[in-house]
C-alpha atoms as a PDB file:
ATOM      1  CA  UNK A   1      61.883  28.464 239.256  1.00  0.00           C
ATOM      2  CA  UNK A   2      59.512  28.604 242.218  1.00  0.00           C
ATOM      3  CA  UNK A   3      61.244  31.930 243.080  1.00  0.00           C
ATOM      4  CA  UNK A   4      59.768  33.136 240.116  1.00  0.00           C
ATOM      5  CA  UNK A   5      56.737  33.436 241.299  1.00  0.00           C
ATOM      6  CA  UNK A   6      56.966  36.703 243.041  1.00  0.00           C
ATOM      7  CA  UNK A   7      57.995  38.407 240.252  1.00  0.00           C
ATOM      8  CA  UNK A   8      55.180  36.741 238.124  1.00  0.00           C
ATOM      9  CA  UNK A   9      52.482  37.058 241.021  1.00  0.00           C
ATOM     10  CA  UNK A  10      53.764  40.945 240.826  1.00  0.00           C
ATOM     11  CA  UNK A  11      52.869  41.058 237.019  1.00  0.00           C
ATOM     12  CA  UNK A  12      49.704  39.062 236.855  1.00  0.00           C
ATOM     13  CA  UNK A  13      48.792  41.459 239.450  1.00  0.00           C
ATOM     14  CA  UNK A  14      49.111  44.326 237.848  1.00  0.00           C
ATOM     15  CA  UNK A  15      46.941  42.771 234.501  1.00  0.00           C
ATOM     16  CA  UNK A  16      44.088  42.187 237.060  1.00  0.00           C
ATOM     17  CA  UNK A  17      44.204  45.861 238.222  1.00  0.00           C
ATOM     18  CA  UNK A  18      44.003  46.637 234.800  1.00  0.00           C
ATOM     19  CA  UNK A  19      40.329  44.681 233.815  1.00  0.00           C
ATOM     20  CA  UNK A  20      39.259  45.524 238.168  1.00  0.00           C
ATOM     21  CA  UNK A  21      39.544  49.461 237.328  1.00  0.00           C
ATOM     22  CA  UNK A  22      38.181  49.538 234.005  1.00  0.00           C
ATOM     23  CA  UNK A  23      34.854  50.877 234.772  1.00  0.00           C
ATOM     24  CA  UNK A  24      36.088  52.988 237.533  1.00  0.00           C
ATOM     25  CA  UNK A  25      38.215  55.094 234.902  1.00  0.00           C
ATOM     26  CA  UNK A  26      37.206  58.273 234.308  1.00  0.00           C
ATOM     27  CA  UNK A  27      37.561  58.843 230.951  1.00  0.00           C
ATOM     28  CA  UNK A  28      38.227  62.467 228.822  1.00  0.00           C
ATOM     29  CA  UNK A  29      36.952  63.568 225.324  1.00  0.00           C
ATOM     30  CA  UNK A  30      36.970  60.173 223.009  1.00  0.00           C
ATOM     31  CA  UNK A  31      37.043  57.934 226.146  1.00  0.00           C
ATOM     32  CA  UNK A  32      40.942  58.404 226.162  1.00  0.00           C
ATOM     33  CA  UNK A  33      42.351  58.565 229.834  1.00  0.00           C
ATOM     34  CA  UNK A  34      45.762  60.133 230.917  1.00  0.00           C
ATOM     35  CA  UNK A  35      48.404  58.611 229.602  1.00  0.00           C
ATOM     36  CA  UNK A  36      51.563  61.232 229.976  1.00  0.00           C
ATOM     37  CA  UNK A  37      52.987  63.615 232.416  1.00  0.00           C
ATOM     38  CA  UNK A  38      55.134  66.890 231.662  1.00  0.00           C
ATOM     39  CA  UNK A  39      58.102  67.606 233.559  1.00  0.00           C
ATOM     40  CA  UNK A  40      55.857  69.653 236.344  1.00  0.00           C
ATOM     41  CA  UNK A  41      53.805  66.860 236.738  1.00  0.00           C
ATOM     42  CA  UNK A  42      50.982  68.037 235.133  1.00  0.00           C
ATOM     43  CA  UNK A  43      49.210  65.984 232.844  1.00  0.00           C
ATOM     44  CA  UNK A  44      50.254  67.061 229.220  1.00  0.00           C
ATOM     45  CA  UNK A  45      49.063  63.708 227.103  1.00  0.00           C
ATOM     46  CA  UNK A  46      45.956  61.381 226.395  1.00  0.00           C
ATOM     47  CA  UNK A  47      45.551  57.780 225.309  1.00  0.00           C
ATOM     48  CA  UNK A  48      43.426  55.380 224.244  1.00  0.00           C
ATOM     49  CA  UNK A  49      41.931  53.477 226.820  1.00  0.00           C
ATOM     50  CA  UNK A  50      43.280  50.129 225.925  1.00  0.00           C
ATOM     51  CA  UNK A  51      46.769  51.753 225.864  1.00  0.00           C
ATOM     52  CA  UNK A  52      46.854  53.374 228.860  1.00  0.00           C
ATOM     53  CA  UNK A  53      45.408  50.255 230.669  1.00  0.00           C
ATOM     54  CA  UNK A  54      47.792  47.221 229.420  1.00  0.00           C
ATOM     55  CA  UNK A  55      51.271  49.318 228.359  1.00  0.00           C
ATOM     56  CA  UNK A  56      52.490  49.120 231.411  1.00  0.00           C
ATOM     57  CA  UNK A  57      51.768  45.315 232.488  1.00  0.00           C
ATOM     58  CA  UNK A  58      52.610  44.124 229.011  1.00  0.00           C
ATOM     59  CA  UNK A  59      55.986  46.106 228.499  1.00  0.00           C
ATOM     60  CA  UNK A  60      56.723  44.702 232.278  1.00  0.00           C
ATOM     61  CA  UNK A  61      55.906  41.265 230.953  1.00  0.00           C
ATOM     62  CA  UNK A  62      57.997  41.386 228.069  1.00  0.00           C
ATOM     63  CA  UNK A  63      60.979  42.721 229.771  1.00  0.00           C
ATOM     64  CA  UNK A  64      61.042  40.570 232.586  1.00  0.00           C
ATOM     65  CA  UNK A  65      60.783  37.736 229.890  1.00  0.00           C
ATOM     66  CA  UNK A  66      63.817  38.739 227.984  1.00  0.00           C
ATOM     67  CA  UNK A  67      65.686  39.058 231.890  1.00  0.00           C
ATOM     68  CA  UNK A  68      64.859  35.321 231.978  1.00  0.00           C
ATOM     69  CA  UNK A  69      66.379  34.566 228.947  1.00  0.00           C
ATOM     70  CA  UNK A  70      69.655  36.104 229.379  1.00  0.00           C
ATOM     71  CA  UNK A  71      71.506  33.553 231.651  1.00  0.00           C
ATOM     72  CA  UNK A  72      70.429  31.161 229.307  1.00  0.00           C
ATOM     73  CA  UNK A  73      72.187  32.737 226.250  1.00  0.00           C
ATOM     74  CA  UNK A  74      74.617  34.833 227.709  1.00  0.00           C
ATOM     75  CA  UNK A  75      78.284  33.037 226.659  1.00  0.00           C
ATOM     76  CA  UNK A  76      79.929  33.375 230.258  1.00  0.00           C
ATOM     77  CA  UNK A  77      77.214  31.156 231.717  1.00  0.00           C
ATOM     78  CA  UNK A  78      79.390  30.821 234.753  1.00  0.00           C
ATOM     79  CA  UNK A  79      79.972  34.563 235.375  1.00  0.00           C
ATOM     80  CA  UNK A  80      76.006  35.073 235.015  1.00  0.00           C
ATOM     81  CA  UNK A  81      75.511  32.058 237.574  1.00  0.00           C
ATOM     82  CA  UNK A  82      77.730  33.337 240.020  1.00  0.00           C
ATOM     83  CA  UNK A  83      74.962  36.813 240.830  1.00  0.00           C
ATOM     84  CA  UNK A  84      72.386  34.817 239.738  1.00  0.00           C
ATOM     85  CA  UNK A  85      70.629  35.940 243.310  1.00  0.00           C
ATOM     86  CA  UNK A  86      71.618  39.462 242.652  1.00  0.00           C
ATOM     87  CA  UNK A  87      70.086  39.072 238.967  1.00  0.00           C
ATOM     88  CA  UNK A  88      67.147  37.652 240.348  1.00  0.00           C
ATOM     89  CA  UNK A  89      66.628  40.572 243.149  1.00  0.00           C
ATOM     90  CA  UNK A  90      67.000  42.910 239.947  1.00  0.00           C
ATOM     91  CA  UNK A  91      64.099  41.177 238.197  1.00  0.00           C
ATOM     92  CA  UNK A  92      61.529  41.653 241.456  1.00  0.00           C
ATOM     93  CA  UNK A  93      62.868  45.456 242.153  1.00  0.00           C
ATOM     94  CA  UNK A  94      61.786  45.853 238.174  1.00  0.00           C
ATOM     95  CA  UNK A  95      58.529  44.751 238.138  1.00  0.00           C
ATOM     96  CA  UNK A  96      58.052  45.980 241.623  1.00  0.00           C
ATOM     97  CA  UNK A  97      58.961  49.511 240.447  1.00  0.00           C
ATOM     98  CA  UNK A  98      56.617  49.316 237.326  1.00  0.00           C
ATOM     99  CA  UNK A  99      54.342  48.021 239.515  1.00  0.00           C
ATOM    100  CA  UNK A 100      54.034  51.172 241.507  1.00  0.00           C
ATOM    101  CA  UNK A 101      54.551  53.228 238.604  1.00  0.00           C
ATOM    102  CA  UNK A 102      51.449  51.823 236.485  1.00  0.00           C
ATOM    103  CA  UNK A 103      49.222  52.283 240.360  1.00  0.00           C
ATOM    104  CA  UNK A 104      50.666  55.797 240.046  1.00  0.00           C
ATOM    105  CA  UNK A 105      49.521  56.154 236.325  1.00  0.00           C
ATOM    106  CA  UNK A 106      46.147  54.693 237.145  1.00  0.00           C
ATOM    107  CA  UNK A 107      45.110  56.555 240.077  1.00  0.00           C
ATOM    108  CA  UNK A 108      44.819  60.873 238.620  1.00  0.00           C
ATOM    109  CA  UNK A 109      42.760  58.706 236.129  1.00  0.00           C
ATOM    110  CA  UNK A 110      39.896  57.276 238.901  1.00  0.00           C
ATOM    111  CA  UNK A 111      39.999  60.803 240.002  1.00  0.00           C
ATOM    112  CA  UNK A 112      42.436  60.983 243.131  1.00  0.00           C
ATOM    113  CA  UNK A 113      44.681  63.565 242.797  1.00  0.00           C
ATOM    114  CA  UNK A 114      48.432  62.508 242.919  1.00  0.00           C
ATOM    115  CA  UNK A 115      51.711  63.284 242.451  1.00  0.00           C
ATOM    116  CA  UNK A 116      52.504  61.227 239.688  1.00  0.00           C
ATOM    117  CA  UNK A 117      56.001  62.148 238.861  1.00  0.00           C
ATOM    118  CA  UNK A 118      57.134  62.267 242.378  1.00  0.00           C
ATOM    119  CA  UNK A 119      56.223  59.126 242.413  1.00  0.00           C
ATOM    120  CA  UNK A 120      57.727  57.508 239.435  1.00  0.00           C
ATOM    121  CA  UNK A 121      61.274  59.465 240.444  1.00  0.00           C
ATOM    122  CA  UNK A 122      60.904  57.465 243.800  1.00  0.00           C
ATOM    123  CA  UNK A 123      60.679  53.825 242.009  1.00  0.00           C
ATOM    124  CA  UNK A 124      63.237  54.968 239.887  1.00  0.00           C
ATOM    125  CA  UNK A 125      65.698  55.952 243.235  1.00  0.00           C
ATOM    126  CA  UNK A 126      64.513  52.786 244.198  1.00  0.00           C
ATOM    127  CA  UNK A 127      65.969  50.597 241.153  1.00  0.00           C
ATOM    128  CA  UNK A 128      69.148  53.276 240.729  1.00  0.00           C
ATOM    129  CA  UNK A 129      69.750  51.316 244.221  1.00  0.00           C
ATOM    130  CA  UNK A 130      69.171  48.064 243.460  1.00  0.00           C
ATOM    131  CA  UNK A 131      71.411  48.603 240.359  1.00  0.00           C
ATOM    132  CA  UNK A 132      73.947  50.164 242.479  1.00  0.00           C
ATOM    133  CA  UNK A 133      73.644  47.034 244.942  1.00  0.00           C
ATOM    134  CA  UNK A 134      73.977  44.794 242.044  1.00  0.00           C
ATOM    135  CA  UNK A 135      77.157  45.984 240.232  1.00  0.00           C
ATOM    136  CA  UNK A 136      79.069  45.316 242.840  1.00  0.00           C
ATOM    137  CA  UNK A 137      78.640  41.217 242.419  1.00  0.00           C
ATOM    138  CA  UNK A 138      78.662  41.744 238.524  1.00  0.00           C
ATOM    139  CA  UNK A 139      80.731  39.100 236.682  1.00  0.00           C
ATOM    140  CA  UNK A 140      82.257  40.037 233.078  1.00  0.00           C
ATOM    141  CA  UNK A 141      79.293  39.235 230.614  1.00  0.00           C
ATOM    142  CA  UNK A 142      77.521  40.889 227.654  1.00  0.00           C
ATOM    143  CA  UNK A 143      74.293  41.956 229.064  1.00  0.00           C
ATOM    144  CA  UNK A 144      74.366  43.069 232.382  1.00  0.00           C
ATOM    145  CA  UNK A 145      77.040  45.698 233.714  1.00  0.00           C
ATOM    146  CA  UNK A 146      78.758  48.427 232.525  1.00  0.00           C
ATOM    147  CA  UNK A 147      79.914  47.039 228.716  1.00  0.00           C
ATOM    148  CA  UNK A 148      82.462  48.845 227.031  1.00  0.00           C
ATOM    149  CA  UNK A 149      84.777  47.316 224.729  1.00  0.00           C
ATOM    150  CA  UNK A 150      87.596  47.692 227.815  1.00  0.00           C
ATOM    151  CA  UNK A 151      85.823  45.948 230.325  1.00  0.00           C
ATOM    152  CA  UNK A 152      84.690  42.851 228.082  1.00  0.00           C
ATOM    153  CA  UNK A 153      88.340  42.767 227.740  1.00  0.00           C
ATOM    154  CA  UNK A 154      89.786  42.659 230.825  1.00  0.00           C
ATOM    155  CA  UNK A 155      88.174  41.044 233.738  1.00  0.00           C
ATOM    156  CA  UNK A 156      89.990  43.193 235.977  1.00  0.00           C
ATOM    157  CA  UNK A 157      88.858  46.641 234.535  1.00  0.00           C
ATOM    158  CA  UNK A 158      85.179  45.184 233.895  1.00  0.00           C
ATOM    159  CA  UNK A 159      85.103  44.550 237.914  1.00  0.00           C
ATOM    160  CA  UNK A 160      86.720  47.855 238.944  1.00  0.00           C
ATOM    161  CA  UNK A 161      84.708  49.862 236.460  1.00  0.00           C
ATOM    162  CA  UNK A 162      81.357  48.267 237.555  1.00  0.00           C
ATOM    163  CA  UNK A 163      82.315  48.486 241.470  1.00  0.00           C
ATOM    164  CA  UNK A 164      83.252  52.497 240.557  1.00  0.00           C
ATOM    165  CA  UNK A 165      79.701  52.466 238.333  1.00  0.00           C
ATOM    166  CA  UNK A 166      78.046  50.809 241.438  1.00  0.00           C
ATOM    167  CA  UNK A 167      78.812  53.337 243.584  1.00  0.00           C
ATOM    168  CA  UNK A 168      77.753  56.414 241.329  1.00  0.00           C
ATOM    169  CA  UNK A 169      74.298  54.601 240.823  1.00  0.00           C
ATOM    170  CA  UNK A 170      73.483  55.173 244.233  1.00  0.00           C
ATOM    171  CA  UNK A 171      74.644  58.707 243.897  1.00  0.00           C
ATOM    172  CA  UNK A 172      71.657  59.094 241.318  1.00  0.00           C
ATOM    173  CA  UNK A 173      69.628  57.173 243.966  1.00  0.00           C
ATOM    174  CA  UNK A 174      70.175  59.640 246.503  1.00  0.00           C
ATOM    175  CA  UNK A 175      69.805  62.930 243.985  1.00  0.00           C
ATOM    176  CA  UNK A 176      66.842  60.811 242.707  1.00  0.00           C
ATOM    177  CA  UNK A 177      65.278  61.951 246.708  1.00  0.00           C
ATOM    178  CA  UNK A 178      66.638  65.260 246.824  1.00  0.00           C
ATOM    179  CA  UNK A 179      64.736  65.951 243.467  1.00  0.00           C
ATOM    180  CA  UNK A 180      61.835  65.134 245.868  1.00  0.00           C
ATOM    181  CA  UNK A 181      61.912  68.445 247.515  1.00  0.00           C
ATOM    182  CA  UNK A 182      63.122  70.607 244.708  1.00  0.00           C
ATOM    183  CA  UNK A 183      60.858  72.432 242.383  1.00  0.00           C
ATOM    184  CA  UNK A 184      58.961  69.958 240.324  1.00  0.00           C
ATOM    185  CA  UNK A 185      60.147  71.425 237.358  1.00  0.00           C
ATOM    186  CA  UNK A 186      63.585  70.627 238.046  1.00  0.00           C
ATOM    187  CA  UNK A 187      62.883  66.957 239.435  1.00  0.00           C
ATOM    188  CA  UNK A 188      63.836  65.292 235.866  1.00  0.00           C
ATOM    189  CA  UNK A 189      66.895  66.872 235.638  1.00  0.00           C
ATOM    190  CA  UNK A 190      67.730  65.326 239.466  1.00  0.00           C
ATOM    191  CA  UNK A 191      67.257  62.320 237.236  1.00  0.00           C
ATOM    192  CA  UNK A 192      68.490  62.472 233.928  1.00  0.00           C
ATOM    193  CA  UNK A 193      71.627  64.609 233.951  1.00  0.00           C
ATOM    194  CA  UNK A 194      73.192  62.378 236.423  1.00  0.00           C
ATOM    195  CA  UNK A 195      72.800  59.343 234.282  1.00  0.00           C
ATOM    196  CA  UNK A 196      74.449  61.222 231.307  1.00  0.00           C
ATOM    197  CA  UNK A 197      77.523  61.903 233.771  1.00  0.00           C
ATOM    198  CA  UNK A 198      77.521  58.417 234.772  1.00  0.00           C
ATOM    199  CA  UNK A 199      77.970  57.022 231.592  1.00  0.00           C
ATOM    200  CA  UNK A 200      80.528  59.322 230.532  1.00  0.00           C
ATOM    201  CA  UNK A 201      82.207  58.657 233.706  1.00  0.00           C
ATOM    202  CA  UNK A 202      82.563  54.863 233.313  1.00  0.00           C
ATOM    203  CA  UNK A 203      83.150  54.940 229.790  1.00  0.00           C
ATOM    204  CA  UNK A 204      86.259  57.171 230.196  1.00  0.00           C
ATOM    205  CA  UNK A 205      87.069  55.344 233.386  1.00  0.00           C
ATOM    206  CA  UNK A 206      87.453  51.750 231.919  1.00  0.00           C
ATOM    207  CA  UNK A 207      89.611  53.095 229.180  1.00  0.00           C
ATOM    208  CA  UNK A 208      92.136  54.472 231.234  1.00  0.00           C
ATOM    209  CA  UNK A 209      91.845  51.450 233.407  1.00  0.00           C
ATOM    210  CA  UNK A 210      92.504  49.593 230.280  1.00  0.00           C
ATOM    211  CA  UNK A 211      95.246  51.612 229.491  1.00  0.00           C
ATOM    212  CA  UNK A 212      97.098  51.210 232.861  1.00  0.00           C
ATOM    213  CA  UNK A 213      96.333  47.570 232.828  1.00  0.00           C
ATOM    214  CA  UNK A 214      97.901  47.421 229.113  1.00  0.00           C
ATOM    215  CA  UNK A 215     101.152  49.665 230.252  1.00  0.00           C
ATOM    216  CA  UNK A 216     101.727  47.370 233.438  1.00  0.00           C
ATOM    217  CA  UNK A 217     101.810  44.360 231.409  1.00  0.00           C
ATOM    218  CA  UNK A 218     104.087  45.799 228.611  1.00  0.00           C
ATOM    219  CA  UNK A 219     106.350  46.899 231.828  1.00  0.00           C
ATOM    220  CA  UNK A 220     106.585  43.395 233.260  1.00  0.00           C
ATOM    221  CA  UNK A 221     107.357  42.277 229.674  1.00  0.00           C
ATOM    222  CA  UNK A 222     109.823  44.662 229.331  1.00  0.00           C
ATOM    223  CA  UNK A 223     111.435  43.526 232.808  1.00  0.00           C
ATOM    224  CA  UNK A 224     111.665  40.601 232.368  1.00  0.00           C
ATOM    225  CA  UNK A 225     113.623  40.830 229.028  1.00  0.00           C
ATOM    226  CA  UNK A 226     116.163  42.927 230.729  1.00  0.00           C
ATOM    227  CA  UNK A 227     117.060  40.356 233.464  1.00  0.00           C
ATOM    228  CA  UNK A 228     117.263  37.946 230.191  1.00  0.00           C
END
């Protein structure tokens, strides 16, 4: 557990920030402060104070919780055990990334102008990598990988789809950057439409895996009734 503490130290950190900046904020009509961005980048939204201070460190918390508890409830223990150093990278990258996303979310609201989005895109290219990374030492389980009812049935399909889904992840990584130095209203769709592809992708792709799995085994079968 004393690895842990990084990730921890990362999220107490961020709940300090939150009570050190407090009277620094400064706040709009009803002492709200920023709390949303449109797709430009331009603030669009306002929240309560209290909101837009602790969402961030206390959603990070909570996730990062429920990452601990997975090995310990997952049913393929050993599969989960085998990237448990992978699993554990993917916990730091997280809270890193929010991290840097709730600094990006607190600074336009002190009153230094930033680009909040591009920001946020870049933690997110950074964690499409880390994902990416990640996939590739995947074991068959029920929470972390690509999960369709074809891989979870076929160890074989589960690693080839995750190794295909691996590599596609850092395709959104890398169109994650390029969104960088498009027009800002076309950053989120650097970000989103490629994730909608993915996932169509894989899903289709273990299937047919499955399938051609399935129709070599029924061949073999077949084969070896003949010589019988």
């Amino acid at each position: 557990m004393n690895r842990e503490i990084l990730p921890a130290s990362i999220i107490a950190l961020m709940f300090f920030l939150a009570f050190y900046v407090e009277p620094m904020l400064q706040l709009g009509c009803g002492g709200k402060m920023i709390g949303h961005w449109g797709i430009t980048g331009m603030p669009d939204g306002w929240v309560d104070k209290n909101v837009g201070l602790f969402l961030i460190p206390a959603l990070s918390l909570v996730i990062y919780l429920v990452l601990l508890i997975i090995p310990k409830i997952e049913v393929y223990k050993k599969n989960m055990r085998d990237f448990d150093l992978q699993f554990w990278g993917f916990r730091v990258v997280f809270v890193f990334v929010m991290g840097v996303i709730y600094v990006a979310s607190l600074l336009p609201n002190m009153g230094y102008p930033t680009d909040t989005l591009l920001i946020v895109i870049s933690g997110v290219a950074v964690l499409f990598f880390y994902v990416g990374y990640m996939l590739n030492y995947t074991k068959r389980n029920y929470f972390v990988g690509v999960r369709t009812p074809w891989t979870l049935a076929n160890e074989k399909v589960w690693e080839k789809t995750n190794r295909l889904a691996g590599r596609l992840f850092w395709v959104c990584g890398a169109l994650c950057l390029v969104s960088l130095v498009t027009p800002a209203g076309m950053r989120l769709w650097f970000v989103l439409a490629p994730i909608i592809l993915l996932v169509i992708a894989t899903t289709v792709y273990s299937y047919l895996e499955y399938r051609k799995v399935k129709k070599g085994q029924a061949d073999k079968a077949s084969r070896r009734r003949k010589k019988k």
